[in-house]
PDB file of N, CA and C in Angstrom:
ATOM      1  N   UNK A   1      80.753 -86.850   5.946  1.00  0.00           N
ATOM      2  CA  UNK A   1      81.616 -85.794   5.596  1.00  0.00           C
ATOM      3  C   UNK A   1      81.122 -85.001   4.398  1.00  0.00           C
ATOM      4  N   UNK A   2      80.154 -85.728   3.898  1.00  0.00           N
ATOM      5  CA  UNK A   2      79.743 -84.816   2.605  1.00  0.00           C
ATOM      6  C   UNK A   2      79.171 -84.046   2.960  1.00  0.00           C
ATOM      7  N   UNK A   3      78.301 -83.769   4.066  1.00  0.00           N
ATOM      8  CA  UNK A   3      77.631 -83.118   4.425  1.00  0.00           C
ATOM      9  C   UNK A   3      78.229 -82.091   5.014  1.00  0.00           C
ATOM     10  N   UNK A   4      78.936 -82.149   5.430  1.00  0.00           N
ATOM     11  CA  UNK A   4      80.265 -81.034   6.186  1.00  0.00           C
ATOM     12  C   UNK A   4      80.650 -79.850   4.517  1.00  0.00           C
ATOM     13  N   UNK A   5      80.929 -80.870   3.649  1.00  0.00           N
ATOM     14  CA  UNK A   5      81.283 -80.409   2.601  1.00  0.00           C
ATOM     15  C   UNK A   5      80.599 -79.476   1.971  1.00  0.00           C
ATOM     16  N   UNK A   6      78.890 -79.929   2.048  1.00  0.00           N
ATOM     17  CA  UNK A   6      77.884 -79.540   1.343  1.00  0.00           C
ATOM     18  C   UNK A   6      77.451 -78.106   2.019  1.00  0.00           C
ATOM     19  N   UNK A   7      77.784 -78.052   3.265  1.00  0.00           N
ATOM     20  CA  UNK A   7      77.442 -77.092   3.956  1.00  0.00           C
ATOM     21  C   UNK A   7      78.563 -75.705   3.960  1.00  0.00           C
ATOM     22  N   UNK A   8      79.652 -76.334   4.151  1.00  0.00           N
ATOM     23  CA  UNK A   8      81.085 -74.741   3.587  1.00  0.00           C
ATOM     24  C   UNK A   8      79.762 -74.676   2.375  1.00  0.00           C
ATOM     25  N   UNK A   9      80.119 -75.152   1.250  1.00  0.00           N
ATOM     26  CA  UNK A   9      79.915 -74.705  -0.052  1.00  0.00           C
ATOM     27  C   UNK A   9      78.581 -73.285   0.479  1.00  0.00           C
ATOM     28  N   UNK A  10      77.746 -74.036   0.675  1.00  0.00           N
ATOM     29  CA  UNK A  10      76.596 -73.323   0.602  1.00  0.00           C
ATOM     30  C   UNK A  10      77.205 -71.901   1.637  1.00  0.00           C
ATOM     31  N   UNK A  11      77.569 -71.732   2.387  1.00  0.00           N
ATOM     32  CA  UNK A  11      78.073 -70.335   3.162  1.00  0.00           C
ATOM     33  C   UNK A  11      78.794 -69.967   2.240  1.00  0.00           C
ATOM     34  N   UNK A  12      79.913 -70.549   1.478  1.00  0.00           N
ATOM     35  CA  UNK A  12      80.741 -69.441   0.971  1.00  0.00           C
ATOM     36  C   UNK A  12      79.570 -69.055  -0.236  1.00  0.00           C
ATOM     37  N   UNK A  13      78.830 -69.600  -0.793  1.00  0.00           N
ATOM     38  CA  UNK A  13      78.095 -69.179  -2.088  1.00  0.00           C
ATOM     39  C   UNK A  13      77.342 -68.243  -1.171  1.00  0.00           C
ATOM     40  N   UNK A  14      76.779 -68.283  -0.025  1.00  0.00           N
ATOM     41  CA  UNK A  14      75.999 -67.267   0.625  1.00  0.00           C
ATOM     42  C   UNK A  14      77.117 -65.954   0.406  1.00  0.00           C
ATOM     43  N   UNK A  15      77.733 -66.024   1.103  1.00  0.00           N
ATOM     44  CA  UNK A  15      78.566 -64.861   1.308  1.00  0.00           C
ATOM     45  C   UNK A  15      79.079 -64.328   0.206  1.00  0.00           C
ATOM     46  N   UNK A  16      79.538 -64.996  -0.928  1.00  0.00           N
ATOM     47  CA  UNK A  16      79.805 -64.581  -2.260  1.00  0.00           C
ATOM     48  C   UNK A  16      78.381 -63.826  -3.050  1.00  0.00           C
ATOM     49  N   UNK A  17      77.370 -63.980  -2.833  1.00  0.00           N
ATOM     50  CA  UNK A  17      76.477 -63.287  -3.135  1.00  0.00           C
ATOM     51  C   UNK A  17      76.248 -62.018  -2.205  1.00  0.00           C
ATOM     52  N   UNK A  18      76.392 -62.064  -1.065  1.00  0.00           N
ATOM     53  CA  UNK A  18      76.058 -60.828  -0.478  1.00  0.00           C
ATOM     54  C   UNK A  18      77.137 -59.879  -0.410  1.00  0.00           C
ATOM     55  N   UNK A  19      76.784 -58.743  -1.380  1.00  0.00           N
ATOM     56  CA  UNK A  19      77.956 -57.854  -1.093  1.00  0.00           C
ATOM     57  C   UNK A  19      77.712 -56.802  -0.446  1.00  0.00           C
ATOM     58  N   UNK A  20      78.458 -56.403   0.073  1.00  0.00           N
ATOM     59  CA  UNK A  20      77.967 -54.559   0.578  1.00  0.00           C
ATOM     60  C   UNK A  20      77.466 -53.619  -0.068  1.00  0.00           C
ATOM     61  N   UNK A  21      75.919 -52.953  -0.079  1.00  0.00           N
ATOM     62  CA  UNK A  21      75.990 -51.773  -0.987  1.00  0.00           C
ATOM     63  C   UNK A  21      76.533 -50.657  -0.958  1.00  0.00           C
ATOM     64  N   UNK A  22      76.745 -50.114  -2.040  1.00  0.00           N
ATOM     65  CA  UNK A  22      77.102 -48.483  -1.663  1.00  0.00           C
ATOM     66  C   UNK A  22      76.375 -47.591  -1.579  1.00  0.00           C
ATOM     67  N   UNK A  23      75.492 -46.847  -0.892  1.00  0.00           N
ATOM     68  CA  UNK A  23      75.026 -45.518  -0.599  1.00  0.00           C
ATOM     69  C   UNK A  23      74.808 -44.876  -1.883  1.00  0.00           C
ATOM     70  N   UNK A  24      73.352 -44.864  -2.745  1.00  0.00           N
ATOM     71  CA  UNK A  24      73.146 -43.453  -3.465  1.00  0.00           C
ATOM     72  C   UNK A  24      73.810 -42.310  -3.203  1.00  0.00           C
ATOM     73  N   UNK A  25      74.482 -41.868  -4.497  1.00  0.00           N
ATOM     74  CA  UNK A  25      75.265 -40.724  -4.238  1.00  0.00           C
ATOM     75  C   UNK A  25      73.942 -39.912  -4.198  1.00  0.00           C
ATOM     76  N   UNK A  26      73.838 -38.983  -4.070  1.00  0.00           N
ATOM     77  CA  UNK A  26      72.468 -38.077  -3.928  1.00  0.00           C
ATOM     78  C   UNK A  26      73.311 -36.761  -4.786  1.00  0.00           C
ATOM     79  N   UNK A  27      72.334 -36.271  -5.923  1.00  0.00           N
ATOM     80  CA  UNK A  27      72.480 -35.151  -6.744  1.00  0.00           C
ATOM     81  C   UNK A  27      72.379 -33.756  -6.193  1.00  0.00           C
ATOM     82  N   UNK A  28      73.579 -32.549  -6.184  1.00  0.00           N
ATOM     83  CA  UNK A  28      72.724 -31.766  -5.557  1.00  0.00           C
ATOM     84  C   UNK A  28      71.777 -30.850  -6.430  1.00  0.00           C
ATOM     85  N   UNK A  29      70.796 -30.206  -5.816  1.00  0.00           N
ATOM     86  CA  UNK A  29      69.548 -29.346  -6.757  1.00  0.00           C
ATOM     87  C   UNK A  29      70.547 -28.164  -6.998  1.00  0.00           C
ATOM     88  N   UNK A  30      70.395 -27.929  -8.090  1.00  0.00           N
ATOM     89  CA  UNK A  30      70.977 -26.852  -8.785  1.00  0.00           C
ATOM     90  C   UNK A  30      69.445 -26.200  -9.533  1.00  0.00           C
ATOM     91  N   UNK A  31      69.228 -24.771  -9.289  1.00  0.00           N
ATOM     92  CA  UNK A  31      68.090 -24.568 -10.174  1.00  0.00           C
ATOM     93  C   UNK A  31      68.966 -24.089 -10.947  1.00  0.00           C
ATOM     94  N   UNK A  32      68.309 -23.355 -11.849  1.00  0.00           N
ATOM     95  CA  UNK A  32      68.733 -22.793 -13.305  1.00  0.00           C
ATOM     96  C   UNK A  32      68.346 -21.647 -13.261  1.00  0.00           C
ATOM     97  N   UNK A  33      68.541 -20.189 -14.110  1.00  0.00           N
ATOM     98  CA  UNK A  33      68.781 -18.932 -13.925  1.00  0.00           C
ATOM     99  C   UNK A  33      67.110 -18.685 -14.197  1.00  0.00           C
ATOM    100  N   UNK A  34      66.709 -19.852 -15.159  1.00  0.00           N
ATOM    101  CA  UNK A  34      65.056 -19.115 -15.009  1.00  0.00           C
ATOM    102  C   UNK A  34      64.205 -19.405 -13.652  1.00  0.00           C
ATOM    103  N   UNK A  35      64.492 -20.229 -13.923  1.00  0.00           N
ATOM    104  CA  UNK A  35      63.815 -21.114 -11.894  1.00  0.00           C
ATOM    105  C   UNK A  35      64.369 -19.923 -10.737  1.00  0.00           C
ATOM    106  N   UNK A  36      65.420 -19.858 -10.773  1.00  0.00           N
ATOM    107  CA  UNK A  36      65.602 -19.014 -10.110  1.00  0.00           C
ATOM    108  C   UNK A  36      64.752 -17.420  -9.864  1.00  0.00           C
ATOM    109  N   UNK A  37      64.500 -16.872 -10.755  1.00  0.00           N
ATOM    110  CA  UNK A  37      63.988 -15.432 -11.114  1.00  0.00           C
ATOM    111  C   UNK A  37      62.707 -15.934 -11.184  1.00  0.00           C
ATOM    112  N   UNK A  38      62.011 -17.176 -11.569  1.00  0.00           N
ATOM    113  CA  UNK A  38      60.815 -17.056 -11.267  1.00  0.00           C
ATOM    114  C   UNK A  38      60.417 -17.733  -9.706  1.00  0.00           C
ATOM    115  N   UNK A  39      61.267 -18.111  -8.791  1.00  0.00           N
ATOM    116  CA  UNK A  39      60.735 -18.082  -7.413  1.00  0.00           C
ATOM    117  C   UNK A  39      61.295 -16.469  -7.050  1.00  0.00           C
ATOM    118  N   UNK A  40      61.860 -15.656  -7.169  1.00  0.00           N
ATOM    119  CA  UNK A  40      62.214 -14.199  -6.486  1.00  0.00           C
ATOM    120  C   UNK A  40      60.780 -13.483  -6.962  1.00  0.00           C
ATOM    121  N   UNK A  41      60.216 -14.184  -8.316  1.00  0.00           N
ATOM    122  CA  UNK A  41      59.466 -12.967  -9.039  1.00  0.00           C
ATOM    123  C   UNK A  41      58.037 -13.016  -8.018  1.00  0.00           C
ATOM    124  N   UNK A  42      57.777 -14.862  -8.067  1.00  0.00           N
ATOM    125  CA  UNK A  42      56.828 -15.098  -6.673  1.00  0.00           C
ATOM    126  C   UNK A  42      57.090 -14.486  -5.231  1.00  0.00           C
ATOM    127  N   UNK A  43      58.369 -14.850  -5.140  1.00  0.00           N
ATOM    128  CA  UNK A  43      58.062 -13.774  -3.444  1.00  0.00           C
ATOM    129  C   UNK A  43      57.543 -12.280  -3.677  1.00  0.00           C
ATOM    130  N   UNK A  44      58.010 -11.899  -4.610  1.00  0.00           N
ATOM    131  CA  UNK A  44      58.032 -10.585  -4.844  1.00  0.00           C
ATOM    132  C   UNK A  44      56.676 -10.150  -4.844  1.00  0.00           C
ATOM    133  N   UNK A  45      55.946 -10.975  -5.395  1.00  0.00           N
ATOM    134  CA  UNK A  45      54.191 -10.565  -5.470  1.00  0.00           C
ATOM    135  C   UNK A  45      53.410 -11.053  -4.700  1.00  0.00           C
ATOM    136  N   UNK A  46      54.301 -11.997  -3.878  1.00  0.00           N
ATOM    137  CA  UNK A  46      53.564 -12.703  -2.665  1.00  0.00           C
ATOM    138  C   UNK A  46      53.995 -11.800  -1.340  1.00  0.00           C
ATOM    139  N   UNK A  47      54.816 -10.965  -1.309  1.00  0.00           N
ATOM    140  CA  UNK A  47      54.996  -9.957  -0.268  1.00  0.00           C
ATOM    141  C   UNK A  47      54.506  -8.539  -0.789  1.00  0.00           C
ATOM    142  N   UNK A  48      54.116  -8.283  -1.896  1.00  0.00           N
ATOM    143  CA  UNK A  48      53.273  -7.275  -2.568  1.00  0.00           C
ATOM    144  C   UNK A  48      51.970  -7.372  -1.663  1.00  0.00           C
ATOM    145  N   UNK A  49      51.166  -8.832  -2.518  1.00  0.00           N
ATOM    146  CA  UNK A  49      49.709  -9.266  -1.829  1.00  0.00           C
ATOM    147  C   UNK A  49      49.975  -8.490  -0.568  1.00  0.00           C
ATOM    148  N   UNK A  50      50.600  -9.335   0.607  1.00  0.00           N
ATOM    149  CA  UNK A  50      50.941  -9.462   2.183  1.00  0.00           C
ATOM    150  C   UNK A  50      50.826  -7.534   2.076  1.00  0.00           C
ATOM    151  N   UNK A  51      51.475  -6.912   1.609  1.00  0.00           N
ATOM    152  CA  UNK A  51      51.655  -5.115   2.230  1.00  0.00           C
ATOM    153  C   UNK A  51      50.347  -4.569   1.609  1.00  0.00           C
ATOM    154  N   UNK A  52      50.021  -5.209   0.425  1.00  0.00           N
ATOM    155  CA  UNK A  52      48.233  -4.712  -0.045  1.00  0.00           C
ATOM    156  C   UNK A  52      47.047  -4.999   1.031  1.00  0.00           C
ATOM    157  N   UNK A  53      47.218  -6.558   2.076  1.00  0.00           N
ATOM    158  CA  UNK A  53      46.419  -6.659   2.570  1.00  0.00           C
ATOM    159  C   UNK A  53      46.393  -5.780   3.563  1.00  0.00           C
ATOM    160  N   UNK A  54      47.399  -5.808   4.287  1.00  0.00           N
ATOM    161  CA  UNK A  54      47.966  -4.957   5.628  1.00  0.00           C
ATOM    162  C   UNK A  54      47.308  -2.954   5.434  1.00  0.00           C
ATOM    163  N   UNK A  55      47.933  -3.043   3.683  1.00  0.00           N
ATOM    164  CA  UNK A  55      47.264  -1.127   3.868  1.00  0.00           C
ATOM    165  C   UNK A  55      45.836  -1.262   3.896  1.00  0.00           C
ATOM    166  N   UNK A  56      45.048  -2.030   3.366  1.00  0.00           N
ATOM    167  CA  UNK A  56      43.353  -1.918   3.434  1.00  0.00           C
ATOM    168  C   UNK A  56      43.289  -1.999   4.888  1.00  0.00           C
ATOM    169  N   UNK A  57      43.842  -3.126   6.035  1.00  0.00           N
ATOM    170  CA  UNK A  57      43.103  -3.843   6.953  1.00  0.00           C
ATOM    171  C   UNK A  57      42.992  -1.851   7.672  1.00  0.00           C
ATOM    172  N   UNK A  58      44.325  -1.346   7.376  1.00  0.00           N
ATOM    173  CA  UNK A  58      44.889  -0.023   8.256  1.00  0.00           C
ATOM    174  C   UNK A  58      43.608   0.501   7.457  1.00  0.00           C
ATOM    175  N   UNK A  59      43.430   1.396   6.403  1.00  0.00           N
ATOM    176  CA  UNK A  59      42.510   1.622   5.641  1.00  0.00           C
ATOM    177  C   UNK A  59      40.947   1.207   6.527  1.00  0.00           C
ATOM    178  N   UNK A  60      40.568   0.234   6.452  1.00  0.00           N
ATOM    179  CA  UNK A  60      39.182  -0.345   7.175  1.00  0.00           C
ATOM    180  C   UNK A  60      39.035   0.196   8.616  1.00  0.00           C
ATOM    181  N   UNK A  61      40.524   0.093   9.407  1.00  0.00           N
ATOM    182  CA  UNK A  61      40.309   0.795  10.953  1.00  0.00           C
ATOM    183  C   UNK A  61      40.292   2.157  11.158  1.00  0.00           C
ATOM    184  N   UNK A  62      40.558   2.902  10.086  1.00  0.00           N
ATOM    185  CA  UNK A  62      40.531   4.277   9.941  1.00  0.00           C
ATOM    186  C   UNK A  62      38.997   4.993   9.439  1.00  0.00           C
ATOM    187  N   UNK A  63      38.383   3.753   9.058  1.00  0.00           N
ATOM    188  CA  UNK A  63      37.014   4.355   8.314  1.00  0.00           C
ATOM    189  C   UNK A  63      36.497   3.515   9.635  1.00  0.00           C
ATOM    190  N   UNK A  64      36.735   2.990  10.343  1.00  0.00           N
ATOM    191  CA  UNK A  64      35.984   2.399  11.532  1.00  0.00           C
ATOM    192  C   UNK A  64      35.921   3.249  12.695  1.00  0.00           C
ATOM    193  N   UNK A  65      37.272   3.594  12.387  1.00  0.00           N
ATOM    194  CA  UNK A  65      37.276   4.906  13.982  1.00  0.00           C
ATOM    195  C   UNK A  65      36.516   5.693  13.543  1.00  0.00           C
ATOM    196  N   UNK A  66      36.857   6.615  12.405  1.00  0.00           N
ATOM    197  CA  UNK A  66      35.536   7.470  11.755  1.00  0.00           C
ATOM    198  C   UNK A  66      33.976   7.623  12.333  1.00  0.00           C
ATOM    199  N   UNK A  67      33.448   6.390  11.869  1.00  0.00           N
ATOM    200  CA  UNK A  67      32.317   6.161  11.777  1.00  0.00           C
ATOM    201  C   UNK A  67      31.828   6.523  13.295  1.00  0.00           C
ATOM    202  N   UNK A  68      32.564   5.142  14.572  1.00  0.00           N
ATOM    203  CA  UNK A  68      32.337   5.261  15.580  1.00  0.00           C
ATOM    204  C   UNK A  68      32.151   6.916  16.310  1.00  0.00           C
ATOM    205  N   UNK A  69      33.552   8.082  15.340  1.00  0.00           N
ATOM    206  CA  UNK A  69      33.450   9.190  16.120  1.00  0.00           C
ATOM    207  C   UNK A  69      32.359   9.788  15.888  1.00  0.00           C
ATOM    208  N   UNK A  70      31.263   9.595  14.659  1.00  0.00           N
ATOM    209  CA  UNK A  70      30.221  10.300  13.741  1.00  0.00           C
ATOM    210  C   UNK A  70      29.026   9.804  14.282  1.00  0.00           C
ATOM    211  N   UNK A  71      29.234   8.545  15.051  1.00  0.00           N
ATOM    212  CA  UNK A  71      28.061   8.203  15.975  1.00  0.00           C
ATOM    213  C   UNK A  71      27.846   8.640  16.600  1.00  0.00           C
ATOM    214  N   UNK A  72      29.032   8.728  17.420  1.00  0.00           N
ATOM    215  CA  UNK A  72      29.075   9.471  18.900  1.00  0.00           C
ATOM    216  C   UNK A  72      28.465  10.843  18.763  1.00  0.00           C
ATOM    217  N   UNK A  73      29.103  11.905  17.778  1.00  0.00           N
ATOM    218  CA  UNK A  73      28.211  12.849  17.667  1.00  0.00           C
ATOM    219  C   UNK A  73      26.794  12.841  17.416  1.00  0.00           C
ATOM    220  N   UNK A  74      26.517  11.912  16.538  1.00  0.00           N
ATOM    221  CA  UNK A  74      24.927  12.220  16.261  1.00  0.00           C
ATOM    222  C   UNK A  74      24.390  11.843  17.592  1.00  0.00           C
ATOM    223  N   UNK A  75      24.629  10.896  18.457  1.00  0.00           N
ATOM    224  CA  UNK A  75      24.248  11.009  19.922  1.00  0.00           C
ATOM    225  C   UNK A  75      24.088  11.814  20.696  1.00  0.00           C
ATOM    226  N   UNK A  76      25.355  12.518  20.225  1.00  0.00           N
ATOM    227  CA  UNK A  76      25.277  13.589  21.821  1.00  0.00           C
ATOM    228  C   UNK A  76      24.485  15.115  20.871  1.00  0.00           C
ATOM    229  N   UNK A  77      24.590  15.188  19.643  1.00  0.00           N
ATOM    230  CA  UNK A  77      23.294  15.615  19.256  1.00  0.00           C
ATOM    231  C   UNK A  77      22.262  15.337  19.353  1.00  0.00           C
ATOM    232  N   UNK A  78      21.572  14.324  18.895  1.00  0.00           N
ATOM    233  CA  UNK A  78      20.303  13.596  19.437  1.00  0.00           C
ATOM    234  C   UNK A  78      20.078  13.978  20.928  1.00  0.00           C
ATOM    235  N   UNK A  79      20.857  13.939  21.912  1.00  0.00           N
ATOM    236  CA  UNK A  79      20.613  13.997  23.294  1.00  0.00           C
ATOM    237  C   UNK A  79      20.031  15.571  23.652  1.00  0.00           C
ATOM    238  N   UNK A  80      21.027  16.273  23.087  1.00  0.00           N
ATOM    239  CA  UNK A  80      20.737  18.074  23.015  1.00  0.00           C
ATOM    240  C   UNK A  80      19.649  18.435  22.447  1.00  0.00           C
ATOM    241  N   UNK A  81      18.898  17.751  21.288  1.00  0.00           N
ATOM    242  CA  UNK A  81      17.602  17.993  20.825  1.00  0.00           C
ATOM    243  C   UNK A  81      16.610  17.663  21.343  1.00  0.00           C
ATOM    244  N   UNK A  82      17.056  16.295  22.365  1.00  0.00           N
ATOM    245  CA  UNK A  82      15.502  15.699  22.982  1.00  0.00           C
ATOM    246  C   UNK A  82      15.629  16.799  24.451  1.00  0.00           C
ATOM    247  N   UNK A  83      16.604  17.241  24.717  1.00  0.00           N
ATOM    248  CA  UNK A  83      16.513  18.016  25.790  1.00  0.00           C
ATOM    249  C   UNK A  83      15.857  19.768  25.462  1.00  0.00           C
ATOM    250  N   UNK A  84      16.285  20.275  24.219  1.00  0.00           N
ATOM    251  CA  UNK A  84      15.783  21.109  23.891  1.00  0.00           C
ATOM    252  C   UNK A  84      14.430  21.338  23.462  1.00  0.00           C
ATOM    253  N   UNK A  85      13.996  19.984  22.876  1.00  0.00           N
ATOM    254  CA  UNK A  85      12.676  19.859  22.596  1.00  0.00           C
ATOM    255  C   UNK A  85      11.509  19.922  23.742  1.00  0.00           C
ATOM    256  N   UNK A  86      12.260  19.188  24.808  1.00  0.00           N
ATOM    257  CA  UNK A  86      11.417  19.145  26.350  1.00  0.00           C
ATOM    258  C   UNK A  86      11.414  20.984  26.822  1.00  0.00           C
ATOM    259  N   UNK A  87      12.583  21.497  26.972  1.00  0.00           N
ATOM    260  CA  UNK A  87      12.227  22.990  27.317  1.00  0.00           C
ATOM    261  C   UNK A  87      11.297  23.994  26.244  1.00  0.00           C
ATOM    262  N   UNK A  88      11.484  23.490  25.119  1.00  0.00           N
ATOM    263  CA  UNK A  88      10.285  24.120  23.847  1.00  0.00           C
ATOM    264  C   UNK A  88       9.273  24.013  24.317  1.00  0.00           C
ATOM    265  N   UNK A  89       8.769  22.811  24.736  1.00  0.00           N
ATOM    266  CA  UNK A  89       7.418  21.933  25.325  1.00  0.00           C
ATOM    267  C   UNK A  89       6.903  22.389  26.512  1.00  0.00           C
ATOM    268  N   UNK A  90       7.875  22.883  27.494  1.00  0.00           N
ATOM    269  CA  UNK A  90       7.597  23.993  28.636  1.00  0.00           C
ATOM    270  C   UNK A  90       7.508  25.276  28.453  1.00  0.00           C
ATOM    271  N   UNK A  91       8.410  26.073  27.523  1.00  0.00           N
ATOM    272  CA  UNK A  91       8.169  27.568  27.599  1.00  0.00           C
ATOM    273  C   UNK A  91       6.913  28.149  26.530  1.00  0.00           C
ATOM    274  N   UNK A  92       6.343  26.478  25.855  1.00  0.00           N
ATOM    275  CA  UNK A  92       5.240  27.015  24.985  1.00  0.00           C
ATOM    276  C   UNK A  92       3.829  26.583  25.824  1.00  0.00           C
ATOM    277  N   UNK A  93       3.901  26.275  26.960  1.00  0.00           N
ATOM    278  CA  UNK A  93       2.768  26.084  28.122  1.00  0.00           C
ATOM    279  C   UNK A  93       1.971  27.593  27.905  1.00  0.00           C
ATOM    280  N   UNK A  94       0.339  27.296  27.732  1.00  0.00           N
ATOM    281  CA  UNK A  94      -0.935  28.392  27.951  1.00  0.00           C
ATOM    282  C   UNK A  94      -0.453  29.338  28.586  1.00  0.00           C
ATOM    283  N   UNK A  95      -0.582  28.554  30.020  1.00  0.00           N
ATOM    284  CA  UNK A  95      -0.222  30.085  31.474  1.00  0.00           C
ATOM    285  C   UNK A  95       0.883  30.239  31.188  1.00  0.00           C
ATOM    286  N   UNK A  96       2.032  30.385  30.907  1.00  0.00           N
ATOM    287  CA  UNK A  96       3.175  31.310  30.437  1.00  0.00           C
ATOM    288  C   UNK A  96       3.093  31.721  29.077  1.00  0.00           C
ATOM    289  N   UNK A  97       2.370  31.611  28.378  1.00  0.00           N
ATOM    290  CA  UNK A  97       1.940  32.936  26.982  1.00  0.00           C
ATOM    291  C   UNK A  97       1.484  33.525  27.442  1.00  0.00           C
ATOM    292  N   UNK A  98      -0.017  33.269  28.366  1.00  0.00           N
ATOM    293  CA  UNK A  98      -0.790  34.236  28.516  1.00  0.00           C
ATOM    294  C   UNK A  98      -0.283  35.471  29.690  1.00  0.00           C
ATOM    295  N   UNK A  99       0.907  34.393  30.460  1.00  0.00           N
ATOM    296  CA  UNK A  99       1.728  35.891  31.413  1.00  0.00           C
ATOM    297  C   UNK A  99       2.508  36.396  30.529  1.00  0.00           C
ATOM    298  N   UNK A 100       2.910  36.102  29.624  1.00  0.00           N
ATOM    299  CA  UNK A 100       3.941  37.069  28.927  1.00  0.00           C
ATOM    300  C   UNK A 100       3.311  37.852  28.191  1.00  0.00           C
ATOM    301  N   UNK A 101       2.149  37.536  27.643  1.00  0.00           N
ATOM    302  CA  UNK A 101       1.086  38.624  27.223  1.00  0.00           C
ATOM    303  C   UNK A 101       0.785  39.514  27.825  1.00  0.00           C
ATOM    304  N   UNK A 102       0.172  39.176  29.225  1.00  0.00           N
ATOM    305  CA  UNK A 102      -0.050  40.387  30.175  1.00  0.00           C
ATOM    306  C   UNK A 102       1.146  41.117  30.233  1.00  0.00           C
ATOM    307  N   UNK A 103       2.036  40.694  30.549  1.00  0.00           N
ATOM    308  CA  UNK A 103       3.738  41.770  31.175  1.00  0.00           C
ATOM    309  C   UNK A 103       3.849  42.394  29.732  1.00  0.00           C
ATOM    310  N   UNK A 104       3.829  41.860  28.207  1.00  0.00           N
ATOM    311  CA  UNK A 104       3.786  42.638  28.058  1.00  0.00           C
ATOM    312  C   UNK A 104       2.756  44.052  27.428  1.00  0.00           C
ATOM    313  N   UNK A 105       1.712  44.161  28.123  1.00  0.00           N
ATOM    314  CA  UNK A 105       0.421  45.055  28.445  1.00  0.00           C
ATOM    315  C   UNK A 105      -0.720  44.150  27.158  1.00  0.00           C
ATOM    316  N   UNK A 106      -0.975  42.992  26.869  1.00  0.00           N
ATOM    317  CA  UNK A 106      -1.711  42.695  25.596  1.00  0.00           C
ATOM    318  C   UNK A 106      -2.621  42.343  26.978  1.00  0.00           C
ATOM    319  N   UNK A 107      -4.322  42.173  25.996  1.00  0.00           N
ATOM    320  CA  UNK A 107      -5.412  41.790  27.099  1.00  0.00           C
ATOM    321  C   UNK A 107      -5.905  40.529  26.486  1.00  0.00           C
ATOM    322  N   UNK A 108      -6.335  39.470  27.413  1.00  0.00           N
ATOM    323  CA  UNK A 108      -7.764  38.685  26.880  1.00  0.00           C
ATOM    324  C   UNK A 108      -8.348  38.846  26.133  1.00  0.00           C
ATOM    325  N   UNK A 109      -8.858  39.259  25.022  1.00  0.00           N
ATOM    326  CA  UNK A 109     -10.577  38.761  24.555  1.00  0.00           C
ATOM    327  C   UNK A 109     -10.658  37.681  23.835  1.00  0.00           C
ATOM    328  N   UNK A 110     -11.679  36.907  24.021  1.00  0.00           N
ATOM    329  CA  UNK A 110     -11.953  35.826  23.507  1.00  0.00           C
ATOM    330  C   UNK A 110     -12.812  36.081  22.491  1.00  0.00           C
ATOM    331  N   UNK A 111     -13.471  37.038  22.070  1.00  0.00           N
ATOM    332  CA  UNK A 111     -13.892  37.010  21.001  1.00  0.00           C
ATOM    333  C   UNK A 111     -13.048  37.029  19.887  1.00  0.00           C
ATOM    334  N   UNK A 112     -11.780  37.464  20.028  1.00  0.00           N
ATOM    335  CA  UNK A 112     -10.925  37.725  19.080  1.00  0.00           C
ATOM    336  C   UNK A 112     -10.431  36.598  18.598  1.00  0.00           C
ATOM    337  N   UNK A 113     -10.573  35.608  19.282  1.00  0.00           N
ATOM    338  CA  UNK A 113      -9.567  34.222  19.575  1.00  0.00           C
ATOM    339  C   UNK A 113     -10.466  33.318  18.453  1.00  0.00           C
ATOM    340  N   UNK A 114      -9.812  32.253  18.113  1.00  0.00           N
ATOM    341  CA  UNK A 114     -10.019  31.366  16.805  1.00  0.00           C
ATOM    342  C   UNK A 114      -9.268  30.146  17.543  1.00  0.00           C
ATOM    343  N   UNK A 115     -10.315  29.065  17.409  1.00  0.00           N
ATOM    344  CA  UNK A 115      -9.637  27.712  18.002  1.00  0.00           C
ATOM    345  C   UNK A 115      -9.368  27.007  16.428  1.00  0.00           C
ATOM    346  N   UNK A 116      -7.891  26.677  16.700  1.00  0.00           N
ATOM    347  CA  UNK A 116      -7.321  25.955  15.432  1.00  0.00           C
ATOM    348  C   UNK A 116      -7.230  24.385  15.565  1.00  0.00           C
ATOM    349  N   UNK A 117      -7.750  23.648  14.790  1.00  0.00           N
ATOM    350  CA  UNK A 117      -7.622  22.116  15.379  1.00  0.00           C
ATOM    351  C   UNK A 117      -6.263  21.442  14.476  1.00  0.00           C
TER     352      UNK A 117
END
């Protein structure tokens, strides 16, 4: 029977030690008037940055279209010169000086003539 005895004891001392806890009350965050104004002052320059990056990127595609349109011209210039250069290259052909000489009444002589190198 002691043992019967020995054994209550020990449960109720169990149970007398274990009590229920209570739950951390949890604090709520309160900032303070400077904390406050200095996270508004951060967004404020962190959505500054954000509209600075945005006007260059606009800025960069505007000097990009540019460029592309300034190519394009010097191309289709380039194209008009190599084509003009080819008809230069034909209407300055020998036998068509020397007919336009004749038509208009000039003659041959070769003595007159000077070869230029």
């Amino acid at each position: 029977m002691s043992n019967l005895a020995r054994q209550y004891q020990q449960q109720t001392k169990e149970q007398v030690h274990v009590s229920p806890k209570q739950a951390p009350k949890r604090k709520k965050l309160e900032f303070t008037l400077g904390e406050k104004l200095l996270f508004s002052m951060v967004i404020v320059i962190m959505s500054m940055f954000a509209l600075q990056i945005v006007t260059t990127q606009a800025a960069i595609y505007g000097v990009n279209k540019d460029i592309q349109q300034v190519e394009s011209s010097i191309e289709k210039t380039t194209k008009v010169n190599s084509e003009l250069q080819i008809q230069v290259s034909e209407l300055s052909t020998y036998e068509r000086i020397l007919e336009k000489a004749k038509a208009a009444g000039l003659k041959l002589e070769e003595q007159n003539v000077k070869v230029v190198e």
